[in-house]
N, C-alpha and C. Protein backbone atom coordinates (compact mmCIF):
# COMPACT_ATOMS: atom_id res chain seq x y z
N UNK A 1 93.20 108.75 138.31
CA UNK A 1 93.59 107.65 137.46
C UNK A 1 93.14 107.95 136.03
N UNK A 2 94.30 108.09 135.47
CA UNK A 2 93.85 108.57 133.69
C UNK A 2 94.47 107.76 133.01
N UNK A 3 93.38 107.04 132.31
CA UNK A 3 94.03 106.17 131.09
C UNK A 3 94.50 107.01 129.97
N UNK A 4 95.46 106.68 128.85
CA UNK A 4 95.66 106.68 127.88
C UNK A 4 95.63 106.03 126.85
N UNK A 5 95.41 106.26 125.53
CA UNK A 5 95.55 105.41 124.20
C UNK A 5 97.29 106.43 123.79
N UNK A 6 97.76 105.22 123.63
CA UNK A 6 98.92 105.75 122.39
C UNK A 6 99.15 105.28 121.12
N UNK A 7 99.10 105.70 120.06
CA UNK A 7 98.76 104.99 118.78
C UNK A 7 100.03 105.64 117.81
N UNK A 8 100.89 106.33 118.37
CA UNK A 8 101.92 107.03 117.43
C UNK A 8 103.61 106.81 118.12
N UNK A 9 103.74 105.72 118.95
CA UNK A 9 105.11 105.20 119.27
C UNK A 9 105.29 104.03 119.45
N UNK A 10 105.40 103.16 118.02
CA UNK A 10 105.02 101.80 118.22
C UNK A 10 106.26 101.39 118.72
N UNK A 11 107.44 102.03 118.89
CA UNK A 11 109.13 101.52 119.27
C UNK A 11 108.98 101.37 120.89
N UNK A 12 108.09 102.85 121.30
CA UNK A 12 108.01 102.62 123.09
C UNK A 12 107.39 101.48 123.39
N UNK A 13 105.72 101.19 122.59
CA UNK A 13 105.34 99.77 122.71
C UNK A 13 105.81 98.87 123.01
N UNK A 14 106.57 98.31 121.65
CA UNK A 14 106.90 96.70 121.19
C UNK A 14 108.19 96.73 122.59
N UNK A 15 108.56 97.98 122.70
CA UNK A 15 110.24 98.10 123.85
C UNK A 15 109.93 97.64 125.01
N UNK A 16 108.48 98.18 125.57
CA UNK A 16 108.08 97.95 126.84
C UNK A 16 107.70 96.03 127.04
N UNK A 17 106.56 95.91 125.77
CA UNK A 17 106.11 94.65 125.63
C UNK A 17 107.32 93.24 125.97
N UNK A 18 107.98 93.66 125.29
CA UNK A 18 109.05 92.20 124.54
C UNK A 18 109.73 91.51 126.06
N UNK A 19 110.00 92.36 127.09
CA UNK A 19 110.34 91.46 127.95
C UNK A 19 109.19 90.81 128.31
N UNK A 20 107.84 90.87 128.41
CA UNK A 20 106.74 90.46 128.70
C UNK A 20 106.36 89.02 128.22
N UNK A 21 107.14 89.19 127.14
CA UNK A 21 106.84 87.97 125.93
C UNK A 21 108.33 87.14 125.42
N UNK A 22 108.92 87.75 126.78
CA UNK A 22 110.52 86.38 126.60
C UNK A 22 111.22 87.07 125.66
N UNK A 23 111.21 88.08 125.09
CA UNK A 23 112.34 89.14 124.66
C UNK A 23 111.57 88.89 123.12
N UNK A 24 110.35 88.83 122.48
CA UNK A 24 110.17 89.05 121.20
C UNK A 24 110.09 90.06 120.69
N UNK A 25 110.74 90.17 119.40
CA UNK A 25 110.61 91.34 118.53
C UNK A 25 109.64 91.37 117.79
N UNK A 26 108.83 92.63 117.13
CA UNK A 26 108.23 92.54 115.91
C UNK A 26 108.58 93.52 114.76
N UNK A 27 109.22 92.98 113.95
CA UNK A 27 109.69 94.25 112.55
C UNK A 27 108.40 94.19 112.29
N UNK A 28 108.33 96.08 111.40
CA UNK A 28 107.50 96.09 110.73
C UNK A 28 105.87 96.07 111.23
N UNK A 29 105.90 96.40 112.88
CA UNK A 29 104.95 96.11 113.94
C UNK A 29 104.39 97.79 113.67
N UNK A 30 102.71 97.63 113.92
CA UNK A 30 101.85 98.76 114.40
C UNK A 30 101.37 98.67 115.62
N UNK A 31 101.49 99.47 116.76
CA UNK A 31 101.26 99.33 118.10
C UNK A 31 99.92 100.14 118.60
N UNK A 32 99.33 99.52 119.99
CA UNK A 32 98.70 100.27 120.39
C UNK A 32 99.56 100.19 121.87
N UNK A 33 99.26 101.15 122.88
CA UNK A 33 99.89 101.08 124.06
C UNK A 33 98.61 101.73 125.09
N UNK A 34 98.80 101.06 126.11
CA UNK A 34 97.58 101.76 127.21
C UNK A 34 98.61 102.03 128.33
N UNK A 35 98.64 103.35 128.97
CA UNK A 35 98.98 104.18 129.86
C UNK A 35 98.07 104.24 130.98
N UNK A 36 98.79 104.32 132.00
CA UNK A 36 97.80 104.94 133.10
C UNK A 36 99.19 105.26 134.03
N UNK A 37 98.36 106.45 134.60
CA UNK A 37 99.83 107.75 135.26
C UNK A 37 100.84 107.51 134.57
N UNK A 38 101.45 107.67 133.37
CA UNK A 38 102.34 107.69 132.68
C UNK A 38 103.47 106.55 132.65
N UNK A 39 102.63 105.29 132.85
CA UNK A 39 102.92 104.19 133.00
C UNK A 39 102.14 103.01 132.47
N UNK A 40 103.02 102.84 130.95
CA UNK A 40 102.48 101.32 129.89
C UNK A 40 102.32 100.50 131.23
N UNK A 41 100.97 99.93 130.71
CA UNK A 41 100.50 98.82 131.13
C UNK A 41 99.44 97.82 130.64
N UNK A 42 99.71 98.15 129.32
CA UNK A 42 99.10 96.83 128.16
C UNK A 42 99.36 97.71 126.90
N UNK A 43 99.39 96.76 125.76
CA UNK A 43 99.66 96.77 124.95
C UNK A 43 99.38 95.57 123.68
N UNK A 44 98.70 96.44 122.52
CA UNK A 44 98.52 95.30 120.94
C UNK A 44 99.25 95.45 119.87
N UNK A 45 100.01 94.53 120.20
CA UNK A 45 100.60 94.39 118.52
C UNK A 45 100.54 93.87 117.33
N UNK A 46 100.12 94.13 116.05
CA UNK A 46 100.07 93.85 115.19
C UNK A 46 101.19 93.69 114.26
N UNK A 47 101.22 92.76 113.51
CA UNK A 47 102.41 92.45 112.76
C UNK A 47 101.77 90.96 111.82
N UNK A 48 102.37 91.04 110.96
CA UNK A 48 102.47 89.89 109.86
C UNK A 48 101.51 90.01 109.05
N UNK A 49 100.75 91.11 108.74
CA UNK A 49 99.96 91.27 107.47
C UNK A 49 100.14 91.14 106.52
N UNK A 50 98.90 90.09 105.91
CA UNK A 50 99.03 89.76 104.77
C UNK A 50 97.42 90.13 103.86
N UNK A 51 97.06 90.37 102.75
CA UNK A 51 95.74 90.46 102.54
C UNK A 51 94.62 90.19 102.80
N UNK A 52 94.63 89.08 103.82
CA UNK A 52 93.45 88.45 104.65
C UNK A 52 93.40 88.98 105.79
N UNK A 53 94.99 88.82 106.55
CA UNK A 53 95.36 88.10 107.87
C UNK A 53 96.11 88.84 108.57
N UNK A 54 96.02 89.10 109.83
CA UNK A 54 96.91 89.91 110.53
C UNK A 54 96.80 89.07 111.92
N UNK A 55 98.16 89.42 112.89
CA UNK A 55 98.87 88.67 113.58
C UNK A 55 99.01 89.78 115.14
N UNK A 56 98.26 89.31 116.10
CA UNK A 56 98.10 89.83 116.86
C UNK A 56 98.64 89.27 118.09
N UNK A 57 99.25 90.25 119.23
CA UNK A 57 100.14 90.01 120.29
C UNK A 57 99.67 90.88 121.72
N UNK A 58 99.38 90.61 122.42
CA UNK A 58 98.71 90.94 123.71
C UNK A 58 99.49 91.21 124.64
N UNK A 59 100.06 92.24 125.81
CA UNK A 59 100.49 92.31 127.11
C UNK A 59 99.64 93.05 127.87
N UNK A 60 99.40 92.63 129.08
CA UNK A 60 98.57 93.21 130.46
C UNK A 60 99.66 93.09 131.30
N UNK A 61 99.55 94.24 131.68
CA UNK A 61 100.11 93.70 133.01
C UNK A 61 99.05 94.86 134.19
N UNK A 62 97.86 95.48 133.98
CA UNK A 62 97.09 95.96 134.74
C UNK A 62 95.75 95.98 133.88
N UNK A 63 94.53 95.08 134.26
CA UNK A 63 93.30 94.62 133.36
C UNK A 63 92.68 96.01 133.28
N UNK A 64 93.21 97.10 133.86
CA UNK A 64 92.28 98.19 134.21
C UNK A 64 91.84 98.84 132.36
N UNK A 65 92.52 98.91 131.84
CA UNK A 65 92.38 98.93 130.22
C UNK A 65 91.84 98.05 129.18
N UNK A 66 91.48 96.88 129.97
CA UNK A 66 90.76 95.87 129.17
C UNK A 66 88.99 96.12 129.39
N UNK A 67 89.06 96.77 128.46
CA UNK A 67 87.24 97.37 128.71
C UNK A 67 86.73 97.22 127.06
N UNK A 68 85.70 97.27 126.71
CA UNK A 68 84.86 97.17 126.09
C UNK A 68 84.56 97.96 124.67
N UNK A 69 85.30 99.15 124.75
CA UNK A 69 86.02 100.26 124.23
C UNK A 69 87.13 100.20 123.30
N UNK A 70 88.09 99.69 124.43
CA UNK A 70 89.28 99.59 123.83
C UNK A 70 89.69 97.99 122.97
N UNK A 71 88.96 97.20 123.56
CA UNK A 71 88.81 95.74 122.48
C UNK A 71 88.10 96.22 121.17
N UNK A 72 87.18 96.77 120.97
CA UNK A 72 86.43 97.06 119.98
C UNK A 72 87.63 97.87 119.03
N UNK A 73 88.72 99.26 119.91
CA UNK A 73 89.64 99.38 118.86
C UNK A 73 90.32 98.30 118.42
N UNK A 74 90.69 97.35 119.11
CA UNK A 74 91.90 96.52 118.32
C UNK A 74 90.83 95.68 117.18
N UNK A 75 89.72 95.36 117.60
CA UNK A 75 89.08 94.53 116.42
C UNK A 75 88.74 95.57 114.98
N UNK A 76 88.25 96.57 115.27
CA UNK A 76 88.12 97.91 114.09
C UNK A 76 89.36 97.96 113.26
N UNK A 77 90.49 98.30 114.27
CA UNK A 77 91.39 98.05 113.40
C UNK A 77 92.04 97.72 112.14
N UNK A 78 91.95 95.88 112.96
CA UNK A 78 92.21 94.90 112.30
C UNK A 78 91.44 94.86 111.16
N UNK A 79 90.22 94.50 111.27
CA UNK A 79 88.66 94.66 110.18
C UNK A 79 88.50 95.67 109.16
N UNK A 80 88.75 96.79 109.91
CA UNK A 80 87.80 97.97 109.57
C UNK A 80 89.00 98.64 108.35
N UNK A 81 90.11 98.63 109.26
CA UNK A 81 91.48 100.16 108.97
C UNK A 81 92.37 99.05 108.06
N UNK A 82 92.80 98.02 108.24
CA UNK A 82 93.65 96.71 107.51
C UNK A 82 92.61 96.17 106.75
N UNK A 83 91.83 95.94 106.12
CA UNK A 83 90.67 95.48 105.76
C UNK A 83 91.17 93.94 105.73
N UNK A 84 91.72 93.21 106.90
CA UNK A 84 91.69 91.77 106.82
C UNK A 84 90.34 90.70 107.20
N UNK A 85 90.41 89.76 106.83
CA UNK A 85 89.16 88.70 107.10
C UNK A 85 89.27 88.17 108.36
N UNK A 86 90.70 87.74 109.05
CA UNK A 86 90.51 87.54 110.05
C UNK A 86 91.76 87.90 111.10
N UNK A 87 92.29 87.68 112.09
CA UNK A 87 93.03 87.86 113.20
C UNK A 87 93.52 86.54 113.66
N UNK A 88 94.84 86.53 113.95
CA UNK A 88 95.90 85.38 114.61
C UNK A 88 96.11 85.48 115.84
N UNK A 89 96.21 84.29 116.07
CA UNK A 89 97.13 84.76 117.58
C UNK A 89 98.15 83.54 118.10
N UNK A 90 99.14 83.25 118.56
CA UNK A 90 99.65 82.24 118.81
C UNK A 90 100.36 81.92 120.01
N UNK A 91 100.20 80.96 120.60
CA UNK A 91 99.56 80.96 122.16
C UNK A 91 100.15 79.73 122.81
N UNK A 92 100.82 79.66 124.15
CA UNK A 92 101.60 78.41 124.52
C UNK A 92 100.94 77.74 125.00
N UNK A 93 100.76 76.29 125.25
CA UNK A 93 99.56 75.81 125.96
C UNK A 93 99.63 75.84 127.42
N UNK A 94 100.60 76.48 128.37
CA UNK A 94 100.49 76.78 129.45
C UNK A 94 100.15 78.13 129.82
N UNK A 95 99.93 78.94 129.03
CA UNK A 95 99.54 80.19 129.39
C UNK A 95 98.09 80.25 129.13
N UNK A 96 97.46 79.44 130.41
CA UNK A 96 95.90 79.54 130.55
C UNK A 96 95.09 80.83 130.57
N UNK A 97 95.55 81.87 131.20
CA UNK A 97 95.08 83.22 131.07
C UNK A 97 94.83 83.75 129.35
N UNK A 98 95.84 83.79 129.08
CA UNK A 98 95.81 84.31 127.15
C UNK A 98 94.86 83.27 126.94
N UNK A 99 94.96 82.03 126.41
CA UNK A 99 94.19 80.79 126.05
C UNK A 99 93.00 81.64 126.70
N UNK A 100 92.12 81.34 127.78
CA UNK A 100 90.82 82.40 128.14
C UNK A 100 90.25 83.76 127.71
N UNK A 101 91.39 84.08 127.56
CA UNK A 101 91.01 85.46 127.15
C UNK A 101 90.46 85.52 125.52
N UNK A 102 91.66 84.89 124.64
CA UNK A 102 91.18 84.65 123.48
C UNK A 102 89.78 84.60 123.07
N UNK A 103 90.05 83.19 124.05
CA UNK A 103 88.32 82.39 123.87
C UNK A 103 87.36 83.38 124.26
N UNK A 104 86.97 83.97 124.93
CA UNK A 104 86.17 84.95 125.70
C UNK A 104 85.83 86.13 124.62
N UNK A 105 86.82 86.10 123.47
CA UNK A 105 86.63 87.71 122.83
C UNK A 105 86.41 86.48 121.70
N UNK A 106 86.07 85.42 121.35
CA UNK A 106 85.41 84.63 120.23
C UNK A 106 86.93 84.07 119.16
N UNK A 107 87.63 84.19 119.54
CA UNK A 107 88.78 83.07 118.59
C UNK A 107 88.51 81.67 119.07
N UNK A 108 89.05 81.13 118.04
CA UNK A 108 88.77 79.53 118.20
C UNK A 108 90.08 79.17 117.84
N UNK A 109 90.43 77.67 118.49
CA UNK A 109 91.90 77.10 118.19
C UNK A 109 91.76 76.28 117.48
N UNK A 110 92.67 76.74 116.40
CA UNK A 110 92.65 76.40 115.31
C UNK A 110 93.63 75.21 114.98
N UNK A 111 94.66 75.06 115.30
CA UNK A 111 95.77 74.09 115.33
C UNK A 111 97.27 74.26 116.14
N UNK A 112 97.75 73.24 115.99
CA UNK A 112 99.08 73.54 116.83
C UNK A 112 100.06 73.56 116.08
N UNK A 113 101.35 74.06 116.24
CA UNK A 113 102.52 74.09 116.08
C UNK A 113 103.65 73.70 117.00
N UNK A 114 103.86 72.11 116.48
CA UNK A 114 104.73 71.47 117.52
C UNK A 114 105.98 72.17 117.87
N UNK A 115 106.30 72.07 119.30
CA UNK A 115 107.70 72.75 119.64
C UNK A 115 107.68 74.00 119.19
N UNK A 116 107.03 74.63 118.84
CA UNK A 116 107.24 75.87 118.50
C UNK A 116 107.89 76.77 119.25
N UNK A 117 107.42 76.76 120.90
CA UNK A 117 108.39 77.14 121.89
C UNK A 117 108.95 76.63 122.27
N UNK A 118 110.08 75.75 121.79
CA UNK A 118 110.80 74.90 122.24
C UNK A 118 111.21 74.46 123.80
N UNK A 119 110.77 73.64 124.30
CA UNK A 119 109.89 72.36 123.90
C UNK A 119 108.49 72.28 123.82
N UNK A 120 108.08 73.48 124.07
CA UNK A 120 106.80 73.99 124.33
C UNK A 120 105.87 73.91 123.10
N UNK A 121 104.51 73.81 122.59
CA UNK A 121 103.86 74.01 121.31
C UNK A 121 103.31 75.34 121.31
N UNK A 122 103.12 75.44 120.23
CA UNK A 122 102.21 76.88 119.82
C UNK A 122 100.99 76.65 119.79
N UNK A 123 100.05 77.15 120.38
CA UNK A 123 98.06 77.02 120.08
C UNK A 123 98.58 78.14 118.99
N UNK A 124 97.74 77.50 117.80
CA UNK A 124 97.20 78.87 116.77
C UNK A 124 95.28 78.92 117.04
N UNK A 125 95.17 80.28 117.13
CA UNK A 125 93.78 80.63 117.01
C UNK A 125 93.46 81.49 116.22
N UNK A 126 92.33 81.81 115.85
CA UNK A 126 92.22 82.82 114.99
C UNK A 126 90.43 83.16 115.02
N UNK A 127 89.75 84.52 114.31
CA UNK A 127 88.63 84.73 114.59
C UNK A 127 88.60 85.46 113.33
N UNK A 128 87.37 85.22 112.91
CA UNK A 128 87.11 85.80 111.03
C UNK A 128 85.99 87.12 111.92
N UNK A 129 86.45 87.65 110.38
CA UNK A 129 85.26 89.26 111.04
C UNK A 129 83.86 88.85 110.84
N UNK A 130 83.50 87.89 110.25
CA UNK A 130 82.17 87.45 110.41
C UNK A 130 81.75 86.78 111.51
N UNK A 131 82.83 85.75 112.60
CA UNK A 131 82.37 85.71 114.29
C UNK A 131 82.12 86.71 114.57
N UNK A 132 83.30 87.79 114.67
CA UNK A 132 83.15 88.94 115.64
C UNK A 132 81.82 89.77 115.86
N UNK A 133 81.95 89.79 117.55
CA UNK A 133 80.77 90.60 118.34
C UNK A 133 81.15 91.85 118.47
N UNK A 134 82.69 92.11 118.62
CA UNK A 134 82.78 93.42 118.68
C UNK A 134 83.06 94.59 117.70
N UNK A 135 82.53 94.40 116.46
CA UNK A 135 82.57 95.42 115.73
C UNK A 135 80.97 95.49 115.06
């Protein structure tokens, strides 16, 4: 069992991701992708940077890549390589898993966006690099 990082095909990424996430696109997206036996099975996307702020997008579909390691890249990243203040995320209120997970890596919910998924709302969360534990 060999993991991979892929950090140089953000098109295979966002391609694999988007059915994951109800067919979303991201222009203008920087990807990370996690492999194992030559088979995506999570993936971070970044998109909507702005001088503060960057906009982050999550798929699992095997936790075996969610380690301690590889969270610390997506927060470095964001922080370190984008020099933003903080990280987005935007989140349906029935998808209790994401909602946990968030919370667990220190974002806080920040407000909603009615209907955003029509009929559904948007949780916005977000986490400044001064919470963060993992960098």
């Amino acid at each position: 069992m060999t993991l991979k990082v892929i950090i140089d095909d953000t098109n295979r990424v966002t391609s694999w991701a988007s059915p994951h996430l109800e067919g979303m696109q991201w222009p203008d997206a920087f990807a990370f992708g996690y492999e194992l036996n030559e088979e995506l099975v999570g993936a971070v996307i970044f998109t909507e940077q702005t001088e503060n702020d960057i906009h982050v997008s999550v798929v699992c579909t095997n936790p075996v890549w969610w380690h301690r390691r590889y969270i610390k890249v997506l927060f470095n990243y964001a922080f370190k390589h984008c020099g933003c203040v903080r990280i987005s995320a935007l989140v349906r209120p029935s998808n209790t898993k994401s909602r946990k997970l968030l919370e667990g890596l220190g974002f806080r919910q920040e407000g909603i966006l009615r209907q955003f998924h029509k009929p559904e709302d948007g949780i916005i969360y977000g986490i400044l690099q001064s919470e963060c534990k993992w960098i």
